[in-house]
Protein backbone atom coordinates (compact mmCIF):
# COMPACT_ATOMS: atom_id res chain seq x y z
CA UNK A 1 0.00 0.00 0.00
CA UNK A 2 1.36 3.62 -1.09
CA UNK A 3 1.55 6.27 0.98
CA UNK A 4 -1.74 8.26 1.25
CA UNK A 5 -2.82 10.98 -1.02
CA UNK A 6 -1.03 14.39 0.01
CA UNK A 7 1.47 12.48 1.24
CA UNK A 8 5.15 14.31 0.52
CA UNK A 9 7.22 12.89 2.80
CA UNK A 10 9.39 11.21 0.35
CA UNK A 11 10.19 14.41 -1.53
CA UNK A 12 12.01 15.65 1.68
CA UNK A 13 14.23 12.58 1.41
CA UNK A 14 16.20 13.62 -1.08
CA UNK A 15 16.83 17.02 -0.36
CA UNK A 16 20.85 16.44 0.20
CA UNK A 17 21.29 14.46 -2.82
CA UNK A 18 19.42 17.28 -5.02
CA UNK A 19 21.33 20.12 -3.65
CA UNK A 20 24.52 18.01 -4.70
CA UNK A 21 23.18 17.24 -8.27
CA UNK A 22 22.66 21.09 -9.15
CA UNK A 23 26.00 21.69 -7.30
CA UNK A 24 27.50 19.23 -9.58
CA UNK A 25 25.19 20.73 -12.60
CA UNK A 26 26.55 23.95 -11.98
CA UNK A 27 29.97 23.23 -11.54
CA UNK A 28 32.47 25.54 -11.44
CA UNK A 29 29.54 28.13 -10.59
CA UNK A 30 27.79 28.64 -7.91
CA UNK A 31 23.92 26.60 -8.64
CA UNK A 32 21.13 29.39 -8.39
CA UNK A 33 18.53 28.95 -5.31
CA UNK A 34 15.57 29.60 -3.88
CA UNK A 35 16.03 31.65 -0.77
CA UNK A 36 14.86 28.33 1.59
CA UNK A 37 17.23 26.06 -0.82
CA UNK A 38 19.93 28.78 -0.29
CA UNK A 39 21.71 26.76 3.34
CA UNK A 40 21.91 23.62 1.44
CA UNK A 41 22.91 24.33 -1.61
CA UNK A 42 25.96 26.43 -0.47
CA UNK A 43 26.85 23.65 1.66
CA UNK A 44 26.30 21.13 -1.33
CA UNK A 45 28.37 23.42 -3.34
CA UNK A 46 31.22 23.53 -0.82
CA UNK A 47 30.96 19.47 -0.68
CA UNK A 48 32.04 19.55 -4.25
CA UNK A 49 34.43 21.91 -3.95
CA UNK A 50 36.37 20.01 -1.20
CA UNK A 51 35.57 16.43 -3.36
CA UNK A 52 36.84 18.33 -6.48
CA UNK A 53 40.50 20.08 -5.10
CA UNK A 54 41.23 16.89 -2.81
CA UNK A 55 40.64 14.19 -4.77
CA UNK A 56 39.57 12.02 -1.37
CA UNK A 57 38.57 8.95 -2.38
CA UNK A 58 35.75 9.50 0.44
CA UNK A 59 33.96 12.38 -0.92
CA UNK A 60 33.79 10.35 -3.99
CA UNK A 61 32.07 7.30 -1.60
CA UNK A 62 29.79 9.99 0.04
CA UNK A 63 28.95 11.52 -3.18
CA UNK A 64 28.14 8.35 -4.82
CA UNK A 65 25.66 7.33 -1.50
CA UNK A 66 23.96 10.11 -2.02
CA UNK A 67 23.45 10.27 -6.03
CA UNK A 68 22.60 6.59 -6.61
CA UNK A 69 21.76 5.38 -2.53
CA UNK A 70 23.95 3.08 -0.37
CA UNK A 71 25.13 -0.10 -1.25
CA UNK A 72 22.44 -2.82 0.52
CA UNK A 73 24.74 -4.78 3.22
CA UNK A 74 24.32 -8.17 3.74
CA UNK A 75 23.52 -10.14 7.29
CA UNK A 76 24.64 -13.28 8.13
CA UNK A 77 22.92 -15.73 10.81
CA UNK A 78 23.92 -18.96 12.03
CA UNK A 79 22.09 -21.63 14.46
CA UNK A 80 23.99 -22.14 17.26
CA UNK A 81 26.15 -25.46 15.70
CA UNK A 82 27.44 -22.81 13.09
CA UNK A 83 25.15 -24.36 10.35
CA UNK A 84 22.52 -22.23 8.19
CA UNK A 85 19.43 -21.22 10.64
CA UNK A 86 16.06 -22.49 9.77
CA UNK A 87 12.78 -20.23 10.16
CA UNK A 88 9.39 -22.00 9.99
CA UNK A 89 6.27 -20.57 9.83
CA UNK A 90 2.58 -21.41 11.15
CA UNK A 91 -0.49 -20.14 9.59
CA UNK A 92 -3.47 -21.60 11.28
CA UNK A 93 -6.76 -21.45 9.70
CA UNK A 94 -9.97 -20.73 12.55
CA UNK A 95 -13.59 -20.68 11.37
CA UNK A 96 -15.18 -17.82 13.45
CA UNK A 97 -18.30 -18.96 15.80
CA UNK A 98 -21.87 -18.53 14.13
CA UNK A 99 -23.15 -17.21 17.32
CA UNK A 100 -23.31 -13.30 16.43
CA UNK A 101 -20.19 -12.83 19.49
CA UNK A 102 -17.22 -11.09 18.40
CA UNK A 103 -15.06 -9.16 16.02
């Protein structure tokens, strides 16, 4: 099920990663905002700059996280012999009582 209608919680999500794609965009020049974008984009801008004269390998990281989203990391479980864990499920079926009582 989607979120409900009017919903625009997801649009604030992504409010880093924008300001660092019209950074990027703009690059060398400073990207053009709206006066309530203005904090964010001068701090994506300055992000670039310091990934741009540096060269750190972990601007590039962060940069990527943000344009294309973290890399999904993998869990491992074990029983307690160090063999693969088994999950079993239960679904049990009850007919509801035909006397008018309850949900």
């Amino acid at each position: 099920m989607g979120a409900p209608f009017g919903n625009h919680n997801a649009a604030k999500g992504r409010r880093w990663a924008k300001a660092v794609e019209r950074a990027v965009d703009a690059w060398p020049e400073r990207a053009v905002s709206l006066e309530v974008n203005k904090g964010i984009d001068n701090m994506a801008w300055e992000f670039v700059r310091e990934m741009v004269t540096t060269k750190d390998i972990a601007f590039f990281r962060e940069f990527g996280d943000r344009i294309d989203g973290k890399a999904v990391q993998a869990s491992e479980i074990s029983g307690p012999d160090g063999g693969a864990l088994q999950l079993r499920g239960v679904i049990s079926l009850v007919k509801p009582d035909g006397d008018g009582e309850g949900a």
